[in-house]
PDB file of N, CA and C in Angstrom:
ATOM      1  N   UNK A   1       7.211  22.587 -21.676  1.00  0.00           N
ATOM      2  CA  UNK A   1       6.352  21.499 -21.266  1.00  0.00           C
ATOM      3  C   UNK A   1       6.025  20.622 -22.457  1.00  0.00           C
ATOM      4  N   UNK A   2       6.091  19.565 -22.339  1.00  0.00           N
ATOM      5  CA  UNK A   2       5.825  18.421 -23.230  1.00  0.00           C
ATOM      6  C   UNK A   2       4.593  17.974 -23.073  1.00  0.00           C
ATOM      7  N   UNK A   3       4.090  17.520 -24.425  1.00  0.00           N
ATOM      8  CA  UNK A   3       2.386  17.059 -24.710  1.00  0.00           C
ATOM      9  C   UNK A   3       2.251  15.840 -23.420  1.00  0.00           C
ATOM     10  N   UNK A   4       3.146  15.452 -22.652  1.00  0.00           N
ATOM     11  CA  UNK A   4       2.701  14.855 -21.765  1.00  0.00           C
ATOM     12  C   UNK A   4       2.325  15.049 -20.232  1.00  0.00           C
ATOM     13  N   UNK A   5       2.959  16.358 -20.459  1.00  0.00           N
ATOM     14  CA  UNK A   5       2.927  16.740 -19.297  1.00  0.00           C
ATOM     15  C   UNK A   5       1.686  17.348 -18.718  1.00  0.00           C
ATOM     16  N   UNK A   6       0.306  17.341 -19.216  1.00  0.00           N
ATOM     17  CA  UNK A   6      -1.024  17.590 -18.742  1.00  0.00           C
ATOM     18  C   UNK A   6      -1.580  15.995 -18.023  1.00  0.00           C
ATOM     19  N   UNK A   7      -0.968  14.752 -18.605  1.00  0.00           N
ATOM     20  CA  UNK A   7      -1.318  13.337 -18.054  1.00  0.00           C
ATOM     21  C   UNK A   7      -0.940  13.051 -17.142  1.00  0.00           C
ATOM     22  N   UNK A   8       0.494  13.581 -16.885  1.00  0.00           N
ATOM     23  CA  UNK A   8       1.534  13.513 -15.860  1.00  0.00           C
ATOM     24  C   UNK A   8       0.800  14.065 -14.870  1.00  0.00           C
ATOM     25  N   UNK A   9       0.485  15.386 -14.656  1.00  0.00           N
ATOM     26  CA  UNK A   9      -0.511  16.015 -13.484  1.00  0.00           C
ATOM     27  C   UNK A   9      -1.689  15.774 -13.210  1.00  0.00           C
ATOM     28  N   UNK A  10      -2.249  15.182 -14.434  1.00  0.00           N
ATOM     29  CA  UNK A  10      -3.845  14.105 -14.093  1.00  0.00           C
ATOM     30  C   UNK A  10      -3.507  13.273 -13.231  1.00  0.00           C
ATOM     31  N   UNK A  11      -2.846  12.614 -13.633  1.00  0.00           N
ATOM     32  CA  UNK A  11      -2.638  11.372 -13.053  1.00  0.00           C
ATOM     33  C   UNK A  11      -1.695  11.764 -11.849  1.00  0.00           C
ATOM     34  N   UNK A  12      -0.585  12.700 -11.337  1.00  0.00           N
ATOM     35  CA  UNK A  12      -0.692  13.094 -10.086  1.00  0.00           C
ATOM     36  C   UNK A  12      -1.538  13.264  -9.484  1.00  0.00           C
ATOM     37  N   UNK A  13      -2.461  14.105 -10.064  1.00  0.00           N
ATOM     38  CA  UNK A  13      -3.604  14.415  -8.827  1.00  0.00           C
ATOM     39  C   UNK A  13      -4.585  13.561  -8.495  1.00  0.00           C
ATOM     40  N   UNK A  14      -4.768  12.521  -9.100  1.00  0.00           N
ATOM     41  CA  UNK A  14      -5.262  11.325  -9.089  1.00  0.00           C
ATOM     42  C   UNK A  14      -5.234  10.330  -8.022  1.00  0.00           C
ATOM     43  N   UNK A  15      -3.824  10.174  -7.965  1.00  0.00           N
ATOM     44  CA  UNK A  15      -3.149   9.786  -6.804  1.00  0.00           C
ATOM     45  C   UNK A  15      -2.952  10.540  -5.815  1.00  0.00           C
ATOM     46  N   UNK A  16      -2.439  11.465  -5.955  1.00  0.00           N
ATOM     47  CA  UNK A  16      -3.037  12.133  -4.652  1.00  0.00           C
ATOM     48  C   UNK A  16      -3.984  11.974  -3.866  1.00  0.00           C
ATOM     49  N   UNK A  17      -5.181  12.446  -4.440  1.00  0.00           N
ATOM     50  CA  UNK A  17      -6.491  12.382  -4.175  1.00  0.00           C
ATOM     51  C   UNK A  17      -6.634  10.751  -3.395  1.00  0.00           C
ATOM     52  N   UNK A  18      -6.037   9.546  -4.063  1.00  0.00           N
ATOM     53  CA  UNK A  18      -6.128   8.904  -3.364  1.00  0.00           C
ATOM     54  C   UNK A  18      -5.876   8.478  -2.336  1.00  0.00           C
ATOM     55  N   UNK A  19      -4.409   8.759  -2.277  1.00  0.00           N
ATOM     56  CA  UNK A  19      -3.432   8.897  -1.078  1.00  0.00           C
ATOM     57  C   UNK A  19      -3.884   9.398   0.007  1.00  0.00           C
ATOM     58  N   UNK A  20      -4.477  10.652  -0.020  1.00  0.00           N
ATOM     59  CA  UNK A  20      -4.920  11.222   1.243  1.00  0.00           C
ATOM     60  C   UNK A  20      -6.602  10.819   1.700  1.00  0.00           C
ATOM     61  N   UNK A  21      -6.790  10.037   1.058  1.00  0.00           N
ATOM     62  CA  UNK A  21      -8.516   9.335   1.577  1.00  0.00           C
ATOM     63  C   UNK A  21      -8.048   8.307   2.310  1.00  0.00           C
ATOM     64  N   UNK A  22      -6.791   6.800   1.545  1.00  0.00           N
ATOM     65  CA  UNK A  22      -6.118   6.149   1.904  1.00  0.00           C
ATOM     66  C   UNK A  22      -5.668   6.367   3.718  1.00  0.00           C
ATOM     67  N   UNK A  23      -4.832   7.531   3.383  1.00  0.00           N
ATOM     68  CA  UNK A  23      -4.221   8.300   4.773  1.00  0.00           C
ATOM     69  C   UNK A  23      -4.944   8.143   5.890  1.00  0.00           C
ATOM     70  N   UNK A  24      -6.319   9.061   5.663  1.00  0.00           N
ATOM     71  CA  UNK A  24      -7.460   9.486   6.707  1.00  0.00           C
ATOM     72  C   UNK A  24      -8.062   7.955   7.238  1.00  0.00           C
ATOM     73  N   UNK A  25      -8.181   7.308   6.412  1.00  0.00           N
ATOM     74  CA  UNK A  25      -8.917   5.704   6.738  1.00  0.00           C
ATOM     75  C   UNK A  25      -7.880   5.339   7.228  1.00  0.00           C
ATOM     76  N   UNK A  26      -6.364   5.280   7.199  1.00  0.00           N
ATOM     77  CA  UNK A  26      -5.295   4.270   7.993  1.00  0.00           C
ATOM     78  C   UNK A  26      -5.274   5.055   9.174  1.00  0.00           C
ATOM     79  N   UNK A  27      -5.009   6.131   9.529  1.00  0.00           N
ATOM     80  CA  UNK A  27      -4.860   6.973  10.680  1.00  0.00           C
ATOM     81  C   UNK A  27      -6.550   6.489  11.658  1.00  0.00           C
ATOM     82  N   UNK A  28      -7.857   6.730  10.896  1.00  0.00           N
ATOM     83  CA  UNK A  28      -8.962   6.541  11.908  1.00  0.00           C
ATOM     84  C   UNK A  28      -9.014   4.833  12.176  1.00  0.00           C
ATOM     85  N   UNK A  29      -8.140   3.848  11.637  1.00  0.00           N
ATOM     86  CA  UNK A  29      -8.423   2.730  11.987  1.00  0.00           C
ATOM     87  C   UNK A  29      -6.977   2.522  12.940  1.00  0.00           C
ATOM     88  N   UNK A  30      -6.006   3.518  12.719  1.00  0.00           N
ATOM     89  CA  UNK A  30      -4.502   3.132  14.232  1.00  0.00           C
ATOM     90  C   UNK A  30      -5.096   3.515  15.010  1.00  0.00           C
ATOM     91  N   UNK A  31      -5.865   4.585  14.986  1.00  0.00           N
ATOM     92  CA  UNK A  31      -6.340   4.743  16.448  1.00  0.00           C
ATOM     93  C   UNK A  31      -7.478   4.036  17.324  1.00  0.00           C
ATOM     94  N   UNK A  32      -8.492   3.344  16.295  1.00  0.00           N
ATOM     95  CA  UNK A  32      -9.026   2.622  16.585  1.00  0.00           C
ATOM     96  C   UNK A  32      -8.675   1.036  17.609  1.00  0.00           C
ATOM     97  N   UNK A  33      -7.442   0.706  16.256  1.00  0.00           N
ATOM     98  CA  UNK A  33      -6.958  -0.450  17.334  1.00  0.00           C
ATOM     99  C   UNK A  33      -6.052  -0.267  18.292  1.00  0.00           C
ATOM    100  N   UNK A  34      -5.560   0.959  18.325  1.00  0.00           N
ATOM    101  CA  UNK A  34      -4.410   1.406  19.613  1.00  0.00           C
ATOM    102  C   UNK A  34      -5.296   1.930  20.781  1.00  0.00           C
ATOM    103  N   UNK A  35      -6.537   2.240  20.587  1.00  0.00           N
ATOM    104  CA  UNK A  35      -7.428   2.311  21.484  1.00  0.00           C
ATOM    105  C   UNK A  35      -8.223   1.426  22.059  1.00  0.00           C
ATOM    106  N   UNK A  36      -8.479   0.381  21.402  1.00  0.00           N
ATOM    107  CA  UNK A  36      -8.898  -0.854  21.824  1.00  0.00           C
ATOM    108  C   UNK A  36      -7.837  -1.857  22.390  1.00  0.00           C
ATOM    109  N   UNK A  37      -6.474  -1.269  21.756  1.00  0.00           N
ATOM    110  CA  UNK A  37      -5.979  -1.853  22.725  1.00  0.00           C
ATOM    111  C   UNK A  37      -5.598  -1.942  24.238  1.00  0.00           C
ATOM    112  N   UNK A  38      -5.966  -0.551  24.857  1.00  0.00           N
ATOM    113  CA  UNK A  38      -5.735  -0.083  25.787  1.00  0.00           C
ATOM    114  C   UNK A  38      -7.011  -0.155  26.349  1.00  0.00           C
ATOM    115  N   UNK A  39      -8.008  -0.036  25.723  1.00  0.00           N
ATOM    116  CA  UNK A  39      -9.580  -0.212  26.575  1.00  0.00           C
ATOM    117  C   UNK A  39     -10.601  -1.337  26.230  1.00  0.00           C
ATOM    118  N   UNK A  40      -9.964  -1.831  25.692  1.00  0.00           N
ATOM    119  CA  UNK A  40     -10.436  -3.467  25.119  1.00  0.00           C
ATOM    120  C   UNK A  40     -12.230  -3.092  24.671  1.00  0.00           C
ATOM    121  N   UNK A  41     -12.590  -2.256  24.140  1.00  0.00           N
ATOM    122  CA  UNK A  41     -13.959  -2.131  23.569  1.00  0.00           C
ATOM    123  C   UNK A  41     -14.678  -2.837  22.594  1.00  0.00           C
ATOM    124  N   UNK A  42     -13.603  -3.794  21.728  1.00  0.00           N
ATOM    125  CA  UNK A  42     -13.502  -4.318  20.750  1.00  0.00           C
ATOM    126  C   UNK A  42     -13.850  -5.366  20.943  1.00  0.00           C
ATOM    127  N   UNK A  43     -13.913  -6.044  22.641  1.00  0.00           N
ATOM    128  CA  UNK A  43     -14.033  -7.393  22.922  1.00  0.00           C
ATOM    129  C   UNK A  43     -14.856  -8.404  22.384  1.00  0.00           C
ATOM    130  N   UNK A  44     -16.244  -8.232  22.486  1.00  0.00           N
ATOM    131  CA  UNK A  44     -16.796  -8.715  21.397  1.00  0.00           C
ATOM    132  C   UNK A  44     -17.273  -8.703  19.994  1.00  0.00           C
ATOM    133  N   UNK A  45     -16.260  -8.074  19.114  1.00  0.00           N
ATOM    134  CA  UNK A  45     -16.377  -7.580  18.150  1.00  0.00           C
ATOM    135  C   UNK A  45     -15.213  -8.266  17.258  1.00  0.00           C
ATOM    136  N   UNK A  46     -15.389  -9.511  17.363  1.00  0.00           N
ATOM    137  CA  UNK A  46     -13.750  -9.799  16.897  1.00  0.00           C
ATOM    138  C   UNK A  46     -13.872  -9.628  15.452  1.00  0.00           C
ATOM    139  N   UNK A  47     -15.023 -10.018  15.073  1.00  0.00           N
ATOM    140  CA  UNK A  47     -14.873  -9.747  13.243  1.00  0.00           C
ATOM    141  C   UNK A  47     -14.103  -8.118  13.060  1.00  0.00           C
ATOM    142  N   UNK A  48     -14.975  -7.519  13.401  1.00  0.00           N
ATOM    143  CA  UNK A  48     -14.626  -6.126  12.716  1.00  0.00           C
ATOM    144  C   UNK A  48     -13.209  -5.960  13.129  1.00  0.00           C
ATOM    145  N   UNK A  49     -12.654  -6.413  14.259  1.00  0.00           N
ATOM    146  CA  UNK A  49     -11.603  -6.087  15.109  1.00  0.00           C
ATOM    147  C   UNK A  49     -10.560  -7.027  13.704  1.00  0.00           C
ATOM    148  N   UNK A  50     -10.835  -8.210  13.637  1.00  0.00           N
ATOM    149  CA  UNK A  50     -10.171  -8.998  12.226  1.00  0.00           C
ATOM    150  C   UNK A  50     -10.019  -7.652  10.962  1.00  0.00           C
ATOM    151  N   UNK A  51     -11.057  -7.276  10.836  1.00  0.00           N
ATOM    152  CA  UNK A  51     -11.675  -6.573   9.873  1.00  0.00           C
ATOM    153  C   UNK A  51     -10.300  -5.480   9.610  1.00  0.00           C
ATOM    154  N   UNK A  52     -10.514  -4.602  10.670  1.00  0.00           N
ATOM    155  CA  UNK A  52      -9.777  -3.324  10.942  1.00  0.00           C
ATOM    156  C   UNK A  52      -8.469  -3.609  11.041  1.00  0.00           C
ATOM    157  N   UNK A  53      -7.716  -4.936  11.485  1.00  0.00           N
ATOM    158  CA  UNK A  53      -6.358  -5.101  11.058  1.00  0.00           C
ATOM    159  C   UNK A  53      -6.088  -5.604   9.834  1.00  0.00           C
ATOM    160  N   UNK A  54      -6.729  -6.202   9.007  1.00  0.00           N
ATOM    161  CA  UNK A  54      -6.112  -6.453   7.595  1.00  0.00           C
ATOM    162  C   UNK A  54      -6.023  -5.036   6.901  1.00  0.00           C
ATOM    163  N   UNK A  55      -7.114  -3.994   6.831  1.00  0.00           N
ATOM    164  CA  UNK A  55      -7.292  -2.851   6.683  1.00  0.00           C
ATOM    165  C   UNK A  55      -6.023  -2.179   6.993  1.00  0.00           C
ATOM    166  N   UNK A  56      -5.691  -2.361   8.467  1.00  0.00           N
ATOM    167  CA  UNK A  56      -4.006  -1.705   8.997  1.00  0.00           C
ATOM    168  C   UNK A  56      -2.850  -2.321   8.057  1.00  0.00           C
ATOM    169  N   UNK A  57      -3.150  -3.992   7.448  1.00  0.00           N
ATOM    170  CA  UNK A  57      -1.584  -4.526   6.923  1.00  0.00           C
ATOM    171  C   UNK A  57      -1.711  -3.961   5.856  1.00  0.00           C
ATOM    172  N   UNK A  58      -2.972  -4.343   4.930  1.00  0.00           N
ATOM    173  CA  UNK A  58      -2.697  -4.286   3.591  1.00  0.00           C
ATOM    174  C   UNK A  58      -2.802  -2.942   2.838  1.00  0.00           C
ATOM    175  N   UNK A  59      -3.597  -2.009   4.084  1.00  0.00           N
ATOM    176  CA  UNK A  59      -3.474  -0.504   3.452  1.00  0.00           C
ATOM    177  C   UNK A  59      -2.520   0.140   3.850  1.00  0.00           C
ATOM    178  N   UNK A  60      -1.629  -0.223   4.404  1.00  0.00           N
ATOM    179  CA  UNK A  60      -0.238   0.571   5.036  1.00  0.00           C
ATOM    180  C   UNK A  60       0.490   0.295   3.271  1.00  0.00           C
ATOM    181  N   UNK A  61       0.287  -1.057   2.775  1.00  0.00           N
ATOM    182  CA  UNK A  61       1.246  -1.649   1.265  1.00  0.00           C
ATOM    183  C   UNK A  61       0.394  -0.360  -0.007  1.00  0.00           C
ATOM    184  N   UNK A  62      -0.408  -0.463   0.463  1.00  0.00           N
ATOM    185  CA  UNK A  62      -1.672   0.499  -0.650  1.00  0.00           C
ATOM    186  C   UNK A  62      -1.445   1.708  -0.519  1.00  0.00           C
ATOM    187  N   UNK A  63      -0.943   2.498   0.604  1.00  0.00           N
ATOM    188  CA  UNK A  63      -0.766   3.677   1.269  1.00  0.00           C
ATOM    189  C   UNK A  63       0.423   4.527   0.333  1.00  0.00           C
ATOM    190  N   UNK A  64       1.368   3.288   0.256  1.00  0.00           N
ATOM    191  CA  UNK A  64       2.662   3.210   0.391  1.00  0.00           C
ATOM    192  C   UNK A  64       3.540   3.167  -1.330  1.00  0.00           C
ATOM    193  N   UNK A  65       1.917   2.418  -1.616  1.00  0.00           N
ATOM    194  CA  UNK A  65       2.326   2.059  -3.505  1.00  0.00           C
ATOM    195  C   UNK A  65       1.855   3.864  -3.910  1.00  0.00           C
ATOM    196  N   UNK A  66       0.435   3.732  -3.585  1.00  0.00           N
ATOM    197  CA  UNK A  66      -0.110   5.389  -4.038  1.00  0.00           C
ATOM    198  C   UNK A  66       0.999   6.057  -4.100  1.00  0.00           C
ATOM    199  N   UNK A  67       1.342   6.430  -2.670  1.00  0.00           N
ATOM    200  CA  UNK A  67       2.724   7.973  -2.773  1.00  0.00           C
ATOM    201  C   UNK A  67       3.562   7.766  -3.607  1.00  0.00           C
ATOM    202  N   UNK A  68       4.338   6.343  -3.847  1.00  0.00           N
ATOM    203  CA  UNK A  68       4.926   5.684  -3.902  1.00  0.00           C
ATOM    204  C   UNK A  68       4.707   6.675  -5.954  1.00  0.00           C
ATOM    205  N   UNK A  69       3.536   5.601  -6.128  1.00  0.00           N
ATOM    206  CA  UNK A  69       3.443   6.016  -7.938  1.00  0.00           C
ATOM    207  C   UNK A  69       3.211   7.302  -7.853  1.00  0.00           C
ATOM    208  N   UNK A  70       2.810   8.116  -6.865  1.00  0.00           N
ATOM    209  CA  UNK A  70       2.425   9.651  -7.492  1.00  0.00           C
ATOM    210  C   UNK A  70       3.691  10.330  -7.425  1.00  0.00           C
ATOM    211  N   UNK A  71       4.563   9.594  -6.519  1.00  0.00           N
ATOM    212  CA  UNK A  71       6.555  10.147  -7.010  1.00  0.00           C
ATOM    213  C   UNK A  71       7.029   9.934  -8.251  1.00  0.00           C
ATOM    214  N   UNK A  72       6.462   8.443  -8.875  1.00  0.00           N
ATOM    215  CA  UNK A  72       7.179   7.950  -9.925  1.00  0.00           C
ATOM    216  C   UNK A  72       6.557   8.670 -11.313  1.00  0.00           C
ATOM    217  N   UNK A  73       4.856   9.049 -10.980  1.00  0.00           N
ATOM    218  CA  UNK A  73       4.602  10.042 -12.290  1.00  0.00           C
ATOM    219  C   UNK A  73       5.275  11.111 -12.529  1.00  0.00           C
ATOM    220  N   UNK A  74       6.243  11.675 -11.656  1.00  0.00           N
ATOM    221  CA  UNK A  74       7.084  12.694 -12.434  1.00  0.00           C
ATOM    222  C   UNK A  74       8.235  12.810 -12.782  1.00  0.00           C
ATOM    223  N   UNK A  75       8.185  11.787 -12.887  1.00  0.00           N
ATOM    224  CA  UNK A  75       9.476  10.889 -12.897  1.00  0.00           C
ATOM    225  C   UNK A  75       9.341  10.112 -14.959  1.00  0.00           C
ATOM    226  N   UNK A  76      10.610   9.942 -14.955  1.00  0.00           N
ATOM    227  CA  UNK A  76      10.981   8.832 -16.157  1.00  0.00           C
ATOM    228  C   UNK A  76       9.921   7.855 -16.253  1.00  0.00           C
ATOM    229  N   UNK A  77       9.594   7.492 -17.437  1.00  0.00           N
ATOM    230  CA  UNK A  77       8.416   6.337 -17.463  1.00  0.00           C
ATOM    231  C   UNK A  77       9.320   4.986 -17.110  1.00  0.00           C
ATOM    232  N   UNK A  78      10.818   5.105 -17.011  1.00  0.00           N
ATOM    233  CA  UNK A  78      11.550   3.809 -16.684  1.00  0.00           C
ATOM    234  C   UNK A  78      11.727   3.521 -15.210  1.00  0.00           C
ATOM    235  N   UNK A  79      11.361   4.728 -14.328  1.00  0.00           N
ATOM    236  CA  UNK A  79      11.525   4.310 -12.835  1.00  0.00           C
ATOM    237  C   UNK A  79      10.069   4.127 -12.663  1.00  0.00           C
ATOM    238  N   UNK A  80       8.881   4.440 -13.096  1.00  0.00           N
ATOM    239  CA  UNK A  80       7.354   4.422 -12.808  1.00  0.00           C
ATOM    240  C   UNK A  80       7.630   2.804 -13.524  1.00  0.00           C
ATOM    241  N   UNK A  81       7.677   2.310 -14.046  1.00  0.00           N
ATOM    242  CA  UNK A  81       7.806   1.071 -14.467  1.00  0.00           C
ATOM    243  C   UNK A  81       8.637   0.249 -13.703  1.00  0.00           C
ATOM    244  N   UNK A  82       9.918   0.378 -13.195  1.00  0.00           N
ATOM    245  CA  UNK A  82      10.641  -0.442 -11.992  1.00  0.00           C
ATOM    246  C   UNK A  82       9.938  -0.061 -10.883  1.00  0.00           C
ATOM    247  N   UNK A  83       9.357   0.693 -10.172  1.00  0.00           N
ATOM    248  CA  UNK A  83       8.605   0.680  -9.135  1.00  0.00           C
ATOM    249  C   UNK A  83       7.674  -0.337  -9.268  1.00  0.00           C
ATOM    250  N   UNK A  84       6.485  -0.150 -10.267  1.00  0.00           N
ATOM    251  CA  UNK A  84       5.495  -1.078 -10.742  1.00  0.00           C
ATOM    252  C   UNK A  84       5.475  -2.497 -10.661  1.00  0.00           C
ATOM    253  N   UNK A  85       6.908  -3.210 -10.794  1.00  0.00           N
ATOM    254  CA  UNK A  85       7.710  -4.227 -11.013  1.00  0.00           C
ATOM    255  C   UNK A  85       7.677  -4.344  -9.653  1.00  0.00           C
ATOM    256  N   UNK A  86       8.403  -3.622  -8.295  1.00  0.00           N
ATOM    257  CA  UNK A  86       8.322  -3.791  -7.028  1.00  0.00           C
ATOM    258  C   UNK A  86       7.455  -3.824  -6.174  1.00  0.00           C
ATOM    259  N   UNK A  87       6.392  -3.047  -6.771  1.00  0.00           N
ATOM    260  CA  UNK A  87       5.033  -3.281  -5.975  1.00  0.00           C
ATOM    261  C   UNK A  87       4.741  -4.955  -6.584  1.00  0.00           C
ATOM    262  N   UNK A  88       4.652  -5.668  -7.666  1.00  0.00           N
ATOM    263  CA  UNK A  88       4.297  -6.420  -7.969  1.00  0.00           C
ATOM    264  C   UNK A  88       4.936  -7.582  -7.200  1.00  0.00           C
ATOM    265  N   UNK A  89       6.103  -7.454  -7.031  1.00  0.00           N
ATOM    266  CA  UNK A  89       6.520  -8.196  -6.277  1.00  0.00           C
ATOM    267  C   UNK A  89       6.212  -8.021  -4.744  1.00  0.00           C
ATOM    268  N   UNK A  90       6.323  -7.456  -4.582  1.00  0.00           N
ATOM    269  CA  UNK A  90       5.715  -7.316  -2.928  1.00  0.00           C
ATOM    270  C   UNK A  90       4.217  -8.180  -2.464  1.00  0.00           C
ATOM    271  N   UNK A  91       3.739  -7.933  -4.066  1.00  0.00           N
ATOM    272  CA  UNK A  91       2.225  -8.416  -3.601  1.00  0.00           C
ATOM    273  C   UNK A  91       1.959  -9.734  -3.783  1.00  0.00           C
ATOM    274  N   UNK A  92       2.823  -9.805  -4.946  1.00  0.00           N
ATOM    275  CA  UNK A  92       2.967 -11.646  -4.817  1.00  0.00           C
ATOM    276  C   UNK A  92       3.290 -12.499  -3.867  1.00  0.00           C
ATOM    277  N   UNK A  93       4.709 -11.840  -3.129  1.00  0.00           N
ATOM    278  CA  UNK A  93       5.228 -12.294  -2.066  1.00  0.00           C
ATOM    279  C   UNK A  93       3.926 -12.579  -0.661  1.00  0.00           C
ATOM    280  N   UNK A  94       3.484 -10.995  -0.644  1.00  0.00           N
ATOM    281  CA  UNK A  94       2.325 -11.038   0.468  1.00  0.00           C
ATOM    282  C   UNK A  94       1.526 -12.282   0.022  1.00  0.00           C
ATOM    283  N   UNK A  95       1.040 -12.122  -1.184  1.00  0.00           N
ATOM    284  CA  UNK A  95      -0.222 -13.378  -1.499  1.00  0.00           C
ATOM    285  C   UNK A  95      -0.032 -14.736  -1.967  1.00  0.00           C
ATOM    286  N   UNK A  96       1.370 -15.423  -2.077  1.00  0.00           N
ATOM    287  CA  UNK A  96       1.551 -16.528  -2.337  1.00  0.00           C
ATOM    288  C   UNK A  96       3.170 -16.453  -1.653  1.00  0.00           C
ATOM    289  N   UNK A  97       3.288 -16.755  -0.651  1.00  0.00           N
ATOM    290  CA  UNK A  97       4.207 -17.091   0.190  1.00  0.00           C
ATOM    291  C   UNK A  97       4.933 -17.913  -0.617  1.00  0.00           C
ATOM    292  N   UNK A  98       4.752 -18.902  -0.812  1.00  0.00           N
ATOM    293  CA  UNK A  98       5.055 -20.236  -1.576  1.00  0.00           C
ATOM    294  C   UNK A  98       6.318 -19.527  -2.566  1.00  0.00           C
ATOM    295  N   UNK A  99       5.943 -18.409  -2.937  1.00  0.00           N
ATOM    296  CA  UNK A  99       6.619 -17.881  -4.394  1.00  0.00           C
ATOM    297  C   UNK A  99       8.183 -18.078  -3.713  1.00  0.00           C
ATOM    298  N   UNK A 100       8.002 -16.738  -2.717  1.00  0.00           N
ATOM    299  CA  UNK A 100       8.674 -16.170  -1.943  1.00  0.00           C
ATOM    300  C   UNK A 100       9.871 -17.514  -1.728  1.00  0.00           C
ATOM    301  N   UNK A 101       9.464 -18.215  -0.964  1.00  0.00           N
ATOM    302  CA  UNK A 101      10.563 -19.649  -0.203  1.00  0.00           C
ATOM    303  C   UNK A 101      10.657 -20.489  -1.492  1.00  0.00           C
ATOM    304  N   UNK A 102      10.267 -20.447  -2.556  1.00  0.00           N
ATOM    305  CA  UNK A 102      11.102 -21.335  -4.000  1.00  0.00           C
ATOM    306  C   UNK A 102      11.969 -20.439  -4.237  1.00  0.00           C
ATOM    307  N   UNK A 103      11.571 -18.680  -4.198  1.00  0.00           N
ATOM    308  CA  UNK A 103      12.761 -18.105  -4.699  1.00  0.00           C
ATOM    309  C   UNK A 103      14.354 -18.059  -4.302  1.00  0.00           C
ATOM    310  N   UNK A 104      13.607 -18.193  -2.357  1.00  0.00           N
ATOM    311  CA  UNK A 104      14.751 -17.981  -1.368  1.00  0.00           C
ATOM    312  C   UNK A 104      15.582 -19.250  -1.852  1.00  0.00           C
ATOM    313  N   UNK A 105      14.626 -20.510  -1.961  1.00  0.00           N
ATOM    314  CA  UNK A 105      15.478 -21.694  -2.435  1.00  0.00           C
ATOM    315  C   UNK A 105      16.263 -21.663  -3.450  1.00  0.00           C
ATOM    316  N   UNK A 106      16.320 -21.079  -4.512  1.00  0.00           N
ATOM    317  CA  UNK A 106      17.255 -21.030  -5.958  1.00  0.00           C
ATOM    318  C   UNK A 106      18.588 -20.453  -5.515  1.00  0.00           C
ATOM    319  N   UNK A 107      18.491 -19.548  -4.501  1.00  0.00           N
ATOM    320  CA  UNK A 107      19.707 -19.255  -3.933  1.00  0.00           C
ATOM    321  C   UNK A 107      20.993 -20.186  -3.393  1.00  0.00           C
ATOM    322  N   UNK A 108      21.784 -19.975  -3.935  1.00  0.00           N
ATOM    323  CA  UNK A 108      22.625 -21.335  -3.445  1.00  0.00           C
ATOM    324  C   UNK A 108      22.658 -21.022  -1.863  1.00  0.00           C
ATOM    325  N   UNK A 109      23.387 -21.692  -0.887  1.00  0.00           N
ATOM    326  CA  UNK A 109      24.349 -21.678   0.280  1.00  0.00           C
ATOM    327  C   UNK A 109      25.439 -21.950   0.191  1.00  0.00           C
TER     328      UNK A 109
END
């Protein structure tokens, strides 16, 4: 075992830990809106109902980075770093569209 390898498992369990709080909150909010969708309880509730689906988009990406880095901590610091790079891009893309369709544009046809 290498002097790094006590950070390596911090920081697994770290993520972990997050991952599965992450988990429990995405699972009690699918069922929430898969239940409202079927019994419409939500009807006047549109904020929270707003609320509880951004919660569904953007923590499914959050869900997804967590597992995502707690694979790459045991891993090479060169794939935890190209992952890092892909989440980054993902999030840019999500949060400035704009990026996204200049990039698609540089592409020839």
């Amino acid at each position: 075992m290498g002097k790094n390898s006590g950070w390596k498992q911090a920081m697994e369990k770290v993520f972990d830990i997050i991952g599965e709080i992450l988990a429990v909150i995405l699972v009690l909010v699918f069922a929430i809106l898969l239940l409202d969708a079927k019994l419409d309880f939500l009807a006047n509730a549109e904020t929270f109902k707003y609320v509880l689906e951004g919660i569904r988009g953007y923590g499914t990406l959050l869900l997804v980075a967590v597992v995502g880095l707690e694979a790459m901590v045991k891993r090479n610091i060169i794939f935890f770093l190209l992952f890092l790079v892909v989440i980054a891009v993902c999030v840019i893309m999500m949060f400035f569209p704009e990026v996204s369709d200049y990039l698609i544009g540089l592409i020839p046809s």
